[in-house]
Protein backbone atom coordinates (compact mmCIF):
# COMPACT_ATOMS: atom_id res chain seq x y z
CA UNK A 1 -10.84 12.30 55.07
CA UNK A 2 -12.72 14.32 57.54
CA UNK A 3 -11.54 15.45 60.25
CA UNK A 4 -13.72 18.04 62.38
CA UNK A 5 -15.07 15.61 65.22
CA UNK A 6 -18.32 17.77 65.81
CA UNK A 7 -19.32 17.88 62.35
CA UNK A 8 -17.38 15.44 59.90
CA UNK A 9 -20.47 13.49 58.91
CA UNK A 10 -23.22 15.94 58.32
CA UNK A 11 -20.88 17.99 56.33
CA UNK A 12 -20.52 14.52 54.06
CA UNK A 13 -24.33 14.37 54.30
CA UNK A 14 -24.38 18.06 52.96
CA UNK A 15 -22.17 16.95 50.01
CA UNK A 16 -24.15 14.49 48.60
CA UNK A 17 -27.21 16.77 48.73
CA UNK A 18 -29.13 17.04 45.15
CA UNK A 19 -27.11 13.90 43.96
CA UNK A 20 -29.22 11.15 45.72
CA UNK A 21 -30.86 10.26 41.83
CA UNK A 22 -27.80 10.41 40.10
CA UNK A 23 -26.15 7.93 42.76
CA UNK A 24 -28.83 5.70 42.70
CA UNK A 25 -28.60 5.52 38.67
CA UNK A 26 -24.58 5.90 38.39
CA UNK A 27 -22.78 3.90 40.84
CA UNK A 28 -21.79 0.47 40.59
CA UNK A 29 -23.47 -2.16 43.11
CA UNK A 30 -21.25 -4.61 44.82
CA UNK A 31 -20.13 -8.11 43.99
CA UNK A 32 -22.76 -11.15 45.02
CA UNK A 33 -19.08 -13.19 45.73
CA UNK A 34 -18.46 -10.35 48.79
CA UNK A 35 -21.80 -11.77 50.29
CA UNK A 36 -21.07 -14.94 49.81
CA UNK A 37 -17.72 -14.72 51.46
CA UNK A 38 -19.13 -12.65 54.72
CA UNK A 39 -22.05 -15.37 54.84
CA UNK A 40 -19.56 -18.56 55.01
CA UNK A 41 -18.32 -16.56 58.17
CA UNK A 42 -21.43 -16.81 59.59
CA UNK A 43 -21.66 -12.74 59.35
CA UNK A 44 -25.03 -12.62 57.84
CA UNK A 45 -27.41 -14.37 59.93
CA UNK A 46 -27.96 -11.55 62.65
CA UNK A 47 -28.39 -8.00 62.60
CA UNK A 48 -26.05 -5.91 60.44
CA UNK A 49 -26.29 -1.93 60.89
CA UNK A 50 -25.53 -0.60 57.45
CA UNK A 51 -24.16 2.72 58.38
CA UNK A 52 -23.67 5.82 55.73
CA UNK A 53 -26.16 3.39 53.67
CA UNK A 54 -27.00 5.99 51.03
CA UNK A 55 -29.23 4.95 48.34
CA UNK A 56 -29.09 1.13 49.52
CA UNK A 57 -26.67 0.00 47.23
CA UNK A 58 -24.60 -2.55 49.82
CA UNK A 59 -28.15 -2.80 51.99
CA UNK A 60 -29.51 -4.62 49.07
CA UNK A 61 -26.54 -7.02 49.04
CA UNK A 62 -26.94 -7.88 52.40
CA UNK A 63 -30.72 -8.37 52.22
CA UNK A 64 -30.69 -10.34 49.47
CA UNK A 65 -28.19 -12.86 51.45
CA UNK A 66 -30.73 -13.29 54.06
CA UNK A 67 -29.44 -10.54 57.05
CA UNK A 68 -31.78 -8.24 59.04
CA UNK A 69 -30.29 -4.84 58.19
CA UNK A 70 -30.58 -1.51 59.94
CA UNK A 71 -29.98 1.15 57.44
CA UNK A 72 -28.36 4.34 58.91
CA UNK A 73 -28.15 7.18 56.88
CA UNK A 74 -27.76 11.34 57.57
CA UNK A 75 -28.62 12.53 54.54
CA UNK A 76 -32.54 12.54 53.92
CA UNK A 77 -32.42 12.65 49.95
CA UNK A 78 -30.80 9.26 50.16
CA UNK A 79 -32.66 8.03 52.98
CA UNK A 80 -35.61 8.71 51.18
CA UNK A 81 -34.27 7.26 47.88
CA UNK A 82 -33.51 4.04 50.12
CA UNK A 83 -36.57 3.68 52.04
CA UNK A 84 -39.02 3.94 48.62
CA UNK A 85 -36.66 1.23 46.87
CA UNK A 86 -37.05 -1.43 49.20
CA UNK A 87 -40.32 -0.61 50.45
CA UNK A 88 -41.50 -4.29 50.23
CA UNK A 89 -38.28 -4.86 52.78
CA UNK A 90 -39.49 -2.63 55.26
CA UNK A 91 -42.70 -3.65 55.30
CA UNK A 92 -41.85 -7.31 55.95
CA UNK A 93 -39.83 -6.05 58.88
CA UNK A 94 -36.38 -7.07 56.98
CA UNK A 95 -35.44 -3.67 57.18
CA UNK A 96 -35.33 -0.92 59.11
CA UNK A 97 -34.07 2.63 57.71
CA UNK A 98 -33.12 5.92 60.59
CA UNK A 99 -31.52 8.66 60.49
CA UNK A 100 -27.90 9.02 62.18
CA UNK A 101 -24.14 8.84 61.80
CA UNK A 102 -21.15 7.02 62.85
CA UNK A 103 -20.78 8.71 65.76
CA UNK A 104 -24.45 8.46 66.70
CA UNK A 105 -26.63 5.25 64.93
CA UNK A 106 -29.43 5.54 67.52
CA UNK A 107 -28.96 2.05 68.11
CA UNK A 108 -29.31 0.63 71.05
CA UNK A 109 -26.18 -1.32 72.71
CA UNK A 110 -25.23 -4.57 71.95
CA UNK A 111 -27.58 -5.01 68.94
CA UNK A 112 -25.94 -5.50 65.99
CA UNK A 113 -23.46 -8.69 65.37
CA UNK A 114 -21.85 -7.07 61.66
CA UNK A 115 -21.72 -3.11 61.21
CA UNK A 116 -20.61 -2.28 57.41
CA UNK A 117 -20.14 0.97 55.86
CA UNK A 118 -20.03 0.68 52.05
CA UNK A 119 -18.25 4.22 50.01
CA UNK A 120 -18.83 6.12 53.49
CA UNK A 121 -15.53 5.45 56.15
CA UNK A 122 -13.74 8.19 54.19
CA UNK A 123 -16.21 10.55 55.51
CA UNK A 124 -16.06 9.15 59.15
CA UNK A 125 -13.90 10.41 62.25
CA UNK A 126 -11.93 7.55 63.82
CA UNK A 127 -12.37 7.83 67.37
CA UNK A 128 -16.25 8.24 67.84
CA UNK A 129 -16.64 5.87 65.32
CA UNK A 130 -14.85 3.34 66.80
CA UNK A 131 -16.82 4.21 70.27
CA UNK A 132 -19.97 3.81 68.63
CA UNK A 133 -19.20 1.10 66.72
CA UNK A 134 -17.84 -0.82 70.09
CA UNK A 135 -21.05 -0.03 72.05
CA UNK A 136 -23.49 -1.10 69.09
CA UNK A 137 -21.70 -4.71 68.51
CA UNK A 138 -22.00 -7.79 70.27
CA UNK A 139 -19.04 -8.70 72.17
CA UNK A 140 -18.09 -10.73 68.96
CA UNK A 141 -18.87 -8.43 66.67
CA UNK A 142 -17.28 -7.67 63.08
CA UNK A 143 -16.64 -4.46 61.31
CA UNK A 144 -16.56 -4.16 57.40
CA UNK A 145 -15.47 -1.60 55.56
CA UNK A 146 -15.88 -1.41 51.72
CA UNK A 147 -15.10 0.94 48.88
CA UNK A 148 -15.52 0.58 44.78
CA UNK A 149 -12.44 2.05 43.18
CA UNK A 150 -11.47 2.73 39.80
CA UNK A 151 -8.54 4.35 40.27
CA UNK A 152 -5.05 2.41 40.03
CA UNK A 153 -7.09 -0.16 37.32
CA UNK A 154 -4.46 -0.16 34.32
CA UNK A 155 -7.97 -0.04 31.55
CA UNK A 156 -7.93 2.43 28.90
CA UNK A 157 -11.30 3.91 29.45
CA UNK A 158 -10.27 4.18 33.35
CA UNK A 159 -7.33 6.47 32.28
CA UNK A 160 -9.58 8.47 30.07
CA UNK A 161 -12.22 8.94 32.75
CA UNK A 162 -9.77 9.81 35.04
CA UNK A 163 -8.31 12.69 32.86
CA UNK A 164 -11.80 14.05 32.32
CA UNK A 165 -12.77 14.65 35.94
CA UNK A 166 -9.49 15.81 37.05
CA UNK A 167 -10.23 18.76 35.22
CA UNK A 168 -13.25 19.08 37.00
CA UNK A 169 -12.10 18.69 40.29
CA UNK A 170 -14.11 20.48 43.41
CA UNK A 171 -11.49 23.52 44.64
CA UNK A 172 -9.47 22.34 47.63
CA UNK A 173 -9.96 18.48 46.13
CA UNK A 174 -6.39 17.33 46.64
CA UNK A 175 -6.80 14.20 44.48
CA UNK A 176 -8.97 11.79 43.63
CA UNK A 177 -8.77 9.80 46.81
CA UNK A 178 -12.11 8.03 47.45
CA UNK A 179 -11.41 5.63 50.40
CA UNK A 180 -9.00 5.46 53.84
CA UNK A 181 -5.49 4.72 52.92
CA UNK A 182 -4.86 1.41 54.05
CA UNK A 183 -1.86 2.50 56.47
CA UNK A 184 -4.83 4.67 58.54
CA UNK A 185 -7.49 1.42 58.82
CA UNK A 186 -6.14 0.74 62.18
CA UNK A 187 -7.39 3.78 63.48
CA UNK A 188 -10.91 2.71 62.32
CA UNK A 189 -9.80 -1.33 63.15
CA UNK A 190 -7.78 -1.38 66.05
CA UNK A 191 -8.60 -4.99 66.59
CA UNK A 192 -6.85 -5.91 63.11
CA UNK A 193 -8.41 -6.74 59.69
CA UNK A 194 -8.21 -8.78 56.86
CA UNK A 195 -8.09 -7.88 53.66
CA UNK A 196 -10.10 -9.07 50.10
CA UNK A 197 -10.36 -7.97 47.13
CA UNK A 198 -13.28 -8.63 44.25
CA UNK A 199 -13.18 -7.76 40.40
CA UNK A 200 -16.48 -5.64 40.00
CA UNK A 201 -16.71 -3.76 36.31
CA UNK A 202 -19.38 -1.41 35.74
CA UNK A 203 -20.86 -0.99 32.17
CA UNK A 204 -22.14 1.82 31.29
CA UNK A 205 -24.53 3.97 29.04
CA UNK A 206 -23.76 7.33 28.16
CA UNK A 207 -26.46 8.69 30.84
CA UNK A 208 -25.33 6.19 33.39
CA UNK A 209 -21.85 7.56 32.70
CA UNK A 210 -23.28 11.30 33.54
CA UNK A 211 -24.98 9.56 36.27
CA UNK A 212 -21.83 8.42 37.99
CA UNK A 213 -19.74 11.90 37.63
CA UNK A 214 -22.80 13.43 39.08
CA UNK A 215 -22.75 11.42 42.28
CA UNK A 216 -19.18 12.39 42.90
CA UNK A 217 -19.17 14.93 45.45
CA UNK A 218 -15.77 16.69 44.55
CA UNK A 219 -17.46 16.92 41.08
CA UNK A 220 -19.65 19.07 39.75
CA UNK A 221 -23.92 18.24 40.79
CA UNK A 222 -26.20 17.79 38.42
CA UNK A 223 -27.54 21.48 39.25
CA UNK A 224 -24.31 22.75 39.18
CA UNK A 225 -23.15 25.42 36.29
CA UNK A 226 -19.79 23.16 35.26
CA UNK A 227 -22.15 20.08 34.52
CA UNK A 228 -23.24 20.37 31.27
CA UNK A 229 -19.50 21.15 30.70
CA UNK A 230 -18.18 18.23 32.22
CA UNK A 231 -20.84 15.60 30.08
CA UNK A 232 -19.67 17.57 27.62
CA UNK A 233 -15.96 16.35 27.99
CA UNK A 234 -17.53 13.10 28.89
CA UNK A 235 -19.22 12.23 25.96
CA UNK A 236 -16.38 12.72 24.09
CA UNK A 237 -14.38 9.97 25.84
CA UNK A 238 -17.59 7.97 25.65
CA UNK A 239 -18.01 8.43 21.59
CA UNK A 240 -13.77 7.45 21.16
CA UNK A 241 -14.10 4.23 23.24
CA UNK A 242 -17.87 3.09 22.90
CA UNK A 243 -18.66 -0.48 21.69
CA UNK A 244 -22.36 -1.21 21.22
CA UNK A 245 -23.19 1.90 22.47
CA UNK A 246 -21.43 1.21 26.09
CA UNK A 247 -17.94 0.96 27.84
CA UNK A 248 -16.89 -0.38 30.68
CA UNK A 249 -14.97 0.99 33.80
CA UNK A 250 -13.23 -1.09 35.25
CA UNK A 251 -13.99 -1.44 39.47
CA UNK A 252 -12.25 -3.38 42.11
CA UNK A 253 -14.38 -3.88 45.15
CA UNK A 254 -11.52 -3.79 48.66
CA UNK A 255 -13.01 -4.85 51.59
CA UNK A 256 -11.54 -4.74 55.12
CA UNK A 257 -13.62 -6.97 58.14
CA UNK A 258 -12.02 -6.68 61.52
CA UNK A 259 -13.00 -5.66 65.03
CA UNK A 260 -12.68 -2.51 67.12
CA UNK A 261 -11.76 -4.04 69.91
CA UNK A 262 -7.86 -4.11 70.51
CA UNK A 263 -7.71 -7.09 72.84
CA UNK A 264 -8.44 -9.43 69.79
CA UNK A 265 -5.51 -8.71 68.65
């Protein structure tokens, strides 16, 4: 997780720079049974900032469940990626997509009653966040955090994966950690969470599979000398375990919705 204050999200933003059409092709979206459970809350009726929104993935989710969504994002490859995808959106005023980070959405106070940040709080420091995230929110507003995670699935093509990219690994890369341990969620919840979790398995084609490795920023980019390497080493899990020409990793969707404020405890 980062930790430089000053800088922790841009440097994510600089990460995921060249991999905007590879994540947009490769990663898995987000189970339609997470919107439904944040809607019979009552979560999805006013404005929702969608904050480290990449390529859309989770804004899509939430527009097509009938919220207003603010799409935040720092990194202009994916903001671009976003904003052409759902042009119709924007253009009937549904959406709205800006540049900025946790720390700084550019929205004004008050505004929002949901924020969600969908594969990003790994990337975001605690303490502005939170500040940002307490002046954006009505005085009853939620916080959801949500990450898609292979890891710790007990599938066979999951361990194979795994064993591929480890080899692959980004120097410095001290596992293959890809959201906030759940013991640290207090620092970005302080007002206490709960806690649900959704099946989600993503099948894949052998480019979708190249795809996905290439939108990993601790692996090697799609411009990167390693890649052709690494799909390499993937295609030869993919040929062993293929069935119809696809296989299928297998995804569980954790989501966390709490406040930031500590007095509703």
């Amino acid at each position: 997780m980062a930790t430089d204050e000053g800088d922790a999200f841009l440097t994510a933003a600089d990460r995921f720079l060249g991999r905007a059409d590879a994540y947009a092709q490769g990663r898995p979206s987000y189970p339609a049974s997470l919107a439904a459970w944040l809607a019979e809350r009552g979560l999805l009726g006013g404005t929702v900032a969608d904050v480290g929104a990449g390529t859309g993935l989770f804004t899509r989710l939430l527009l097509a469940h009938g919220a207003r969504v603010v799409a935040v994002e720092p990194n202009p490859e994916m903001r671009a990626q976003l904003a052409a995808g759902l042009a119709g959106e924007v253009e009937a005023g549904r959406l709205t997509v800006q540049p900025g980070s946790s720390e700084g959405t550019g929205l004004p106070d008050a505004s929002v009653s949901l924020v969600t940040a969908a594969q990003a709080a790994h990337w975001f420091t605690p303490a502005p966040t939170v500040e940002e995230f307490r002046r954006i929110l009505t005085p009853v507003g939620k916080v959801l955090l949500v990450w898609n995670d292979w890891r710790g699935e007990e599938a066979t093509f999951n361990r194979a994966y795994g064993a591929v990219v480890k080899n692959f690994l980004a120097p410095g890369t001290p596992d293959l950690a890809t959201r906030v341990p759940e013991d640290e969620l207090p620092q970005f919840l302080p007002g206490g969470f709960e806690r649900v979790t959704f099946e989600n398995p993503l099948t894949l084609t052998r480019e979708r599979l190249h795809a996905l490795a290439g939108s990993v920023s601790y692996l090697p980019s799609p411009s990167d000398a390693a890649y052709p390497e690494m799909t390499r080493a993937l295609d030869a899990v993919f040929s062993a375990h293929q069935q119809d020409g696809t296989v299928t990793l297998m995804y569980r969707t954790h989501a966390f919705l709490g406040g930031v404020d500590a007095s509703t405890r």
